[in-house]
PDB file of N, CA and C in Angstrom:
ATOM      1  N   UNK A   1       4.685 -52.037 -21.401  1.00  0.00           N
ATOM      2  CA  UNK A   1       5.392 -50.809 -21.661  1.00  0.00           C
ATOM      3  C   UNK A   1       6.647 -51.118 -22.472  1.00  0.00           C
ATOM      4  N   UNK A   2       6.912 -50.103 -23.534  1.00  0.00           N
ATOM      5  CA  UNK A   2       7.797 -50.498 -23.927  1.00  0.00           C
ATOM      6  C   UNK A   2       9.471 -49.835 -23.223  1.00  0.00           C
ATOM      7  N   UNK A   3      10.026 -50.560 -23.941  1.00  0.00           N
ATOM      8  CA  UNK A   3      12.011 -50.445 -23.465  1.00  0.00           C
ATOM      9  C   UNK A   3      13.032 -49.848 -24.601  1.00  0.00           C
ATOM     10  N   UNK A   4      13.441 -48.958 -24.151  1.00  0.00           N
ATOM     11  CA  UNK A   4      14.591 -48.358 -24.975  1.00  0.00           C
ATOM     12  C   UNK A   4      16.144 -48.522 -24.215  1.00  0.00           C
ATOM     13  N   UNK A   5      16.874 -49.098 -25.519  1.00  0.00           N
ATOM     14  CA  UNK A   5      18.382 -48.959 -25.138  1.00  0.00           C
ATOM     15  C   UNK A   5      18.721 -48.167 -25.142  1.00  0.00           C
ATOM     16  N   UNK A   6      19.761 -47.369 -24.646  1.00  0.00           N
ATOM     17  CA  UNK A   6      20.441 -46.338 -24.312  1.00  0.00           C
ATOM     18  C   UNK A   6      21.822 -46.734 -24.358  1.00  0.00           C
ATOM     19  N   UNK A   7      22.981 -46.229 -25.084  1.00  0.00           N
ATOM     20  CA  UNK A   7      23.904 -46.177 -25.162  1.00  0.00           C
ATOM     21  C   UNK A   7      25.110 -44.847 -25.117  1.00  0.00           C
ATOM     22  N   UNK A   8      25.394 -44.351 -24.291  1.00  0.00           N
ATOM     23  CA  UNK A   8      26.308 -43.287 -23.975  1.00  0.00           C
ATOM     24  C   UNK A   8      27.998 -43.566 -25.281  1.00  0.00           C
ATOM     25  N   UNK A   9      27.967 -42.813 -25.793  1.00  0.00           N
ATOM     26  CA  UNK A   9      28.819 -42.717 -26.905  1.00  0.00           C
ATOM     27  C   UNK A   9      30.059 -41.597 -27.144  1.00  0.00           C
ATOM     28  N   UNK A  10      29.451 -40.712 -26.286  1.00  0.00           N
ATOM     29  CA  UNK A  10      30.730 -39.560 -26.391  1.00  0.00           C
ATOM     30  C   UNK A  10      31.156 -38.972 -24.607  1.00  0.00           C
ATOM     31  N   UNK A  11      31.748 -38.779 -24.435  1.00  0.00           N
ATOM     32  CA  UNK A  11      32.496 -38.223 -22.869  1.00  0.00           C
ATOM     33  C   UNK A  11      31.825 -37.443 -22.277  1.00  0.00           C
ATOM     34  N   UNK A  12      31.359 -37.475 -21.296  1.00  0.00           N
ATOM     35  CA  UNK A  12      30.638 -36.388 -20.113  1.00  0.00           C
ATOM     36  C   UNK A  12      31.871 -35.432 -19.951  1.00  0.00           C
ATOM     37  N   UNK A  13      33.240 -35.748 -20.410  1.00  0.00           N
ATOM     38  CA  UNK A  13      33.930 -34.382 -19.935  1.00  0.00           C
ATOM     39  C   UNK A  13      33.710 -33.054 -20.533  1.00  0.00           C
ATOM     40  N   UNK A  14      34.233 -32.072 -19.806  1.00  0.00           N
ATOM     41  CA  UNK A  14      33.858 -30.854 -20.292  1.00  0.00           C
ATOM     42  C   UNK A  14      32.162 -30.674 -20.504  1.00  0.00           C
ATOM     43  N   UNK A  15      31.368 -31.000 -20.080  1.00  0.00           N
ATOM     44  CA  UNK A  15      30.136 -31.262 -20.108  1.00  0.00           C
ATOM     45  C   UNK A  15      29.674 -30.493 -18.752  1.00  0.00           C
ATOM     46  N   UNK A  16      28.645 -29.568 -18.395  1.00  0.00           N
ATOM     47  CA  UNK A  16      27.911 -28.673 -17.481  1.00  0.00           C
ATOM     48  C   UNK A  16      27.540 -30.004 -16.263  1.00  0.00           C
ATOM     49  N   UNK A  17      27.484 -29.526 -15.422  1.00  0.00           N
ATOM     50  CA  UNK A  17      26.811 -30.335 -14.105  1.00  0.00           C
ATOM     51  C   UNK A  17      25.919 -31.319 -14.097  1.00  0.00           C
ATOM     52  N   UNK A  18      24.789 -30.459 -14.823  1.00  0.00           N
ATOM     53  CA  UNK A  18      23.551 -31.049 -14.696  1.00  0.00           C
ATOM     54  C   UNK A  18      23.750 -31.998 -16.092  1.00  0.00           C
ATOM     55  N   UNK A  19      24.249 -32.008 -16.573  1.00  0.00           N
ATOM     56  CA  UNK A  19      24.601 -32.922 -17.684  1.00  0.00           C
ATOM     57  C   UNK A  19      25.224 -34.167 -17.361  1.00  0.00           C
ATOM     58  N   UNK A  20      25.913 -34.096 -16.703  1.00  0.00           N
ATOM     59  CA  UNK A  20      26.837 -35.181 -16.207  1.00  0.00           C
ATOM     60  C   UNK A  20      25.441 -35.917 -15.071  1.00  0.00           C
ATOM     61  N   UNK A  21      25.030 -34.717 -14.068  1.00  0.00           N
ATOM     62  CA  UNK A  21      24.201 -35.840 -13.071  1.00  0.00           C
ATOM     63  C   UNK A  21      23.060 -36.581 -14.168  1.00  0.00           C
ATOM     64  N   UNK A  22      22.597 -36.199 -14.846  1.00  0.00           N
ATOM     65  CA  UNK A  22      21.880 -36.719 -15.898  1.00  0.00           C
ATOM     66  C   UNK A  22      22.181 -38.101 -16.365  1.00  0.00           C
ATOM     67  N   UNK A  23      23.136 -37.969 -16.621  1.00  0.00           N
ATOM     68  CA  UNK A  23      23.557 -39.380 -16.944  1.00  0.00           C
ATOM     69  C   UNK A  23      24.327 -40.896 -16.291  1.00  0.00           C
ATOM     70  N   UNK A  24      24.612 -39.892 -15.072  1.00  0.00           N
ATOM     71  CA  UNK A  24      24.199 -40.692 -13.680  1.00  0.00           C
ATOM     72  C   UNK A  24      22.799 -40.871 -13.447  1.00  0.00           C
ATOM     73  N   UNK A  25      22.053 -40.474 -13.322  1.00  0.00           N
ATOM     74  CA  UNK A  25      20.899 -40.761 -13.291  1.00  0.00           C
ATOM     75  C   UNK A  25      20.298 -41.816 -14.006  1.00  0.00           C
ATOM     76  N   UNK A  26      20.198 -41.846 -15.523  1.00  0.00           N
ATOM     77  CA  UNK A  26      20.211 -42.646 -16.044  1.00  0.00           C
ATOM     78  C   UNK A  26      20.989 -43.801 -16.569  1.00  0.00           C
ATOM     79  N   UNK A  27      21.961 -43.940 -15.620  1.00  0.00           N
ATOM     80  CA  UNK A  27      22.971 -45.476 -15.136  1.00  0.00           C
ATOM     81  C   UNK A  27      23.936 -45.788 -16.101  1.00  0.00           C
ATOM     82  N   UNK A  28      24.243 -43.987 -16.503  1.00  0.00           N
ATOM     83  CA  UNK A  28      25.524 -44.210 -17.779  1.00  0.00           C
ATOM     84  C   UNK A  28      26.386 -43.609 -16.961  1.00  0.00           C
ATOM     85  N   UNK A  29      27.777 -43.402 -17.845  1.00  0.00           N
ATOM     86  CA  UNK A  29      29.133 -42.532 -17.043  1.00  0.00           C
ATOM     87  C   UNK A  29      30.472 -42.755 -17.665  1.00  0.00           C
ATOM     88  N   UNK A  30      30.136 -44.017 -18.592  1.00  0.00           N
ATOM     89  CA  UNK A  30      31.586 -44.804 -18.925  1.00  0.00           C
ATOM     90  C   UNK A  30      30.881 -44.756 -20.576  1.00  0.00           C
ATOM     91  N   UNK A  31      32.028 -44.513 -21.446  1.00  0.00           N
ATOM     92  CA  UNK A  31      31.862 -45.089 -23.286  1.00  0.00           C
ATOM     93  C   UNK A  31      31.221 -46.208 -23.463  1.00  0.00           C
ATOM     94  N   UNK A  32      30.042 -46.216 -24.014  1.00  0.00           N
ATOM     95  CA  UNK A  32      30.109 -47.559 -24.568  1.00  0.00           C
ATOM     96  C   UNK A  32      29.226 -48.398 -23.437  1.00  0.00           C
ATOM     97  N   UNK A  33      28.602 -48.106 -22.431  1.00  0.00           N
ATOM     98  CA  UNK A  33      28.322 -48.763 -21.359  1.00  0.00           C
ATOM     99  C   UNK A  33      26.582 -48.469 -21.705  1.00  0.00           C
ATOM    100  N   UNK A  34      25.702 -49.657 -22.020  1.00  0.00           N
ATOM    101  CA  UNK A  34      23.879 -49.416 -22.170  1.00  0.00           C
ATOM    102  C   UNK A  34      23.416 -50.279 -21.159  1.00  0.00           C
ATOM    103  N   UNK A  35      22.725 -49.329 -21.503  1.00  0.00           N
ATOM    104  CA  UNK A  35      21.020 -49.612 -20.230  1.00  0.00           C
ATOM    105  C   UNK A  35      19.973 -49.736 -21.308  1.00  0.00           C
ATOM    106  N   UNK A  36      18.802 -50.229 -20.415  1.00  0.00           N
ATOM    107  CA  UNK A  36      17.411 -50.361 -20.990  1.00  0.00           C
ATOM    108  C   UNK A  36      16.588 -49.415 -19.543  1.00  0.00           C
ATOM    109  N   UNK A  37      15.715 -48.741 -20.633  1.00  0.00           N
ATOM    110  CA  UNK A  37      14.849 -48.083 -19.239  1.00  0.00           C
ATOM    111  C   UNK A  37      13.452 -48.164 -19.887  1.00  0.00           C
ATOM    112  N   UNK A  38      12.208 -48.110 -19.223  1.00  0.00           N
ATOM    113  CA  UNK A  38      11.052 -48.008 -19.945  1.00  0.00           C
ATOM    114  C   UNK A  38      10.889 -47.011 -20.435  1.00  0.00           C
ATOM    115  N   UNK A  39       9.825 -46.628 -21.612  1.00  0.00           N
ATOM    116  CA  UNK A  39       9.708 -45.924 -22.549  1.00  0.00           C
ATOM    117  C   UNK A  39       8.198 -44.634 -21.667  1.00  0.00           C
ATOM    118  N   UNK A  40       9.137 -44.047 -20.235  1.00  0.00           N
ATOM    119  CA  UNK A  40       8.168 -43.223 -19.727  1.00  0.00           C
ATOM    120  C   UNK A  40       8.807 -41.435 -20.069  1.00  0.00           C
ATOM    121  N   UNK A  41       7.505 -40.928 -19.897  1.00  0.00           N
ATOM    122  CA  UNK A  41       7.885 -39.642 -20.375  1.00  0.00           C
ATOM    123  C   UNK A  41       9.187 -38.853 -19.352  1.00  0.00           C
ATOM    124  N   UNK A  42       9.254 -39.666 -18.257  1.00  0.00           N
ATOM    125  CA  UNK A  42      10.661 -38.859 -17.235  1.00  0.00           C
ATOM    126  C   UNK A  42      11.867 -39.032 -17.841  1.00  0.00           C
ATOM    127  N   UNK A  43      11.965 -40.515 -18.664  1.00  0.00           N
ATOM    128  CA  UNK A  43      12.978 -40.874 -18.971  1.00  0.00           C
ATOM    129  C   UNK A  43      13.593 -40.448 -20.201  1.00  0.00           C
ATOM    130  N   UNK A  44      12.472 -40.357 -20.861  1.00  0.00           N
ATOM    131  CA  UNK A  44      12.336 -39.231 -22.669  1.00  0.00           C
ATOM    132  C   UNK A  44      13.084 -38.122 -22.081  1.00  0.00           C
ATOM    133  N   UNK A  45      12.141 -37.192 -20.999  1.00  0.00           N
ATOM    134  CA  UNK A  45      12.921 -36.044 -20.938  1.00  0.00           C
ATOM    135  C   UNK A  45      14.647 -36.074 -20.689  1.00  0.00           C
ATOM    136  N   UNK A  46      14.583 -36.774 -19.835  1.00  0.00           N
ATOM    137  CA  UNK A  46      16.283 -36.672 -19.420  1.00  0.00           C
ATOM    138  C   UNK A  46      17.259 -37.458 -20.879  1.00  0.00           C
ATOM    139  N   UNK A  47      16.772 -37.900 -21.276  1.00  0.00           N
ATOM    140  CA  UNK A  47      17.451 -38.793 -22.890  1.00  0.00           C
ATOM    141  C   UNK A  47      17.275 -37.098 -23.600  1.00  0.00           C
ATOM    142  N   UNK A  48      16.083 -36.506 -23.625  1.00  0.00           N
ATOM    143  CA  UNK A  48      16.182 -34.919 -24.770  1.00  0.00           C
ATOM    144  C   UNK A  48      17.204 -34.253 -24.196  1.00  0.00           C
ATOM    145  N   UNK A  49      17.782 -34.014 -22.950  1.00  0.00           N
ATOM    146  CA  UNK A  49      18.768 -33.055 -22.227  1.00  0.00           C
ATOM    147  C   UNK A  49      19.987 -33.609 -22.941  1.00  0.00           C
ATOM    148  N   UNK A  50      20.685 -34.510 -23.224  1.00  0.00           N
ATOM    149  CA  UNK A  50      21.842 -35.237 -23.403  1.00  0.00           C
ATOM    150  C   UNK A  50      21.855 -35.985 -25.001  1.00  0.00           C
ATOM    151  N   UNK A  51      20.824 -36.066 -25.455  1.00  0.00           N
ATOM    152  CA  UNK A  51      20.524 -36.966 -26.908  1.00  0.00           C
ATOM    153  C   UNK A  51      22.193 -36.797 -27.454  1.00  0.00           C
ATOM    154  N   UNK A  52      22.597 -35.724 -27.502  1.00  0.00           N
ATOM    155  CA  UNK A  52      24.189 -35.285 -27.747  1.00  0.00           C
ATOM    156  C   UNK A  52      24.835 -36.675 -27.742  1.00  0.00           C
ATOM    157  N   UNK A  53      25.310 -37.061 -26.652  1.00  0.00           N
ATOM    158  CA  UNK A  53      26.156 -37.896 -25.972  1.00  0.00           C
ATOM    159  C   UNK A  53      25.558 -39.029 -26.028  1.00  0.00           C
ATOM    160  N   UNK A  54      24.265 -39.722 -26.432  1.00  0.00           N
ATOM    161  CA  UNK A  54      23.911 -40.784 -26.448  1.00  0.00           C
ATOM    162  C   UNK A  54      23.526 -41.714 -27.900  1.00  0.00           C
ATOM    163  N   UNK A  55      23.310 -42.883 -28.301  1.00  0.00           N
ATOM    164  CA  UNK A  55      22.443 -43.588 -28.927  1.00  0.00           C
ATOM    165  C   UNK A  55      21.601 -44.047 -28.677  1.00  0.00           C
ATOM    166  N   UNK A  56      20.238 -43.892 -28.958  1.00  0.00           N
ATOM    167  CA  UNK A  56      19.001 -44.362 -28.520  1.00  0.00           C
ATOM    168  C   UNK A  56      18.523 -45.563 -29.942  1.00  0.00           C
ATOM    169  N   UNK A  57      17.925 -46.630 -29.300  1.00  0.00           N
ATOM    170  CA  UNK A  57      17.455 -47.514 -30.013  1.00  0.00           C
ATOM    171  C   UNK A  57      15.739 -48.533 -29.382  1.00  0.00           C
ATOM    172  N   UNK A  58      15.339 -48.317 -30.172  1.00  0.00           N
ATOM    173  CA  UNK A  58      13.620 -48.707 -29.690  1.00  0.00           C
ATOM    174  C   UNK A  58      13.630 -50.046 -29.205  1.00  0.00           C
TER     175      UNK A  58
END
C-alpha cells in the first residue's frame, strides 16, 4: 500500500470544530509538523475536508 506525507501548513485557528478534530485525527495540530498515513480511502477523505491547511505529497 502506498504512503502519503502530510504536512499541515496553515493554523487550525479560527477554523470550525470538525476541522480542527480532523486534524487531530490525522496526528497534525502544530505548523510544519508531517505524518505519513497509508494511501486508504478514510484517510483521502479526511485530507479532502482540510486540503486548505495542508501539503500533500505521494
Amino acid at each position: 500500500m502506498a504512503t502519503i506525507k502530510i504536512t499541515q501548513i496553515k493554523s487550525a485557528i479560527n477554523r470550525p470544530k470538525r476541522q480542527k478534530l480532523t486534524l487531530q485525527a490525522l496526528g497534525l495540530g502544530k505548523l510544519n509538523r508531517t505524518v505519513e498515513h497509508n494511501d486508504t480511502p478514510q484517510i483521502l477523505g479526511m485530507i479532502n475536508k482540510v486540503q486548505h491547511l495542508l501539503r500533500i505529497e505521494k
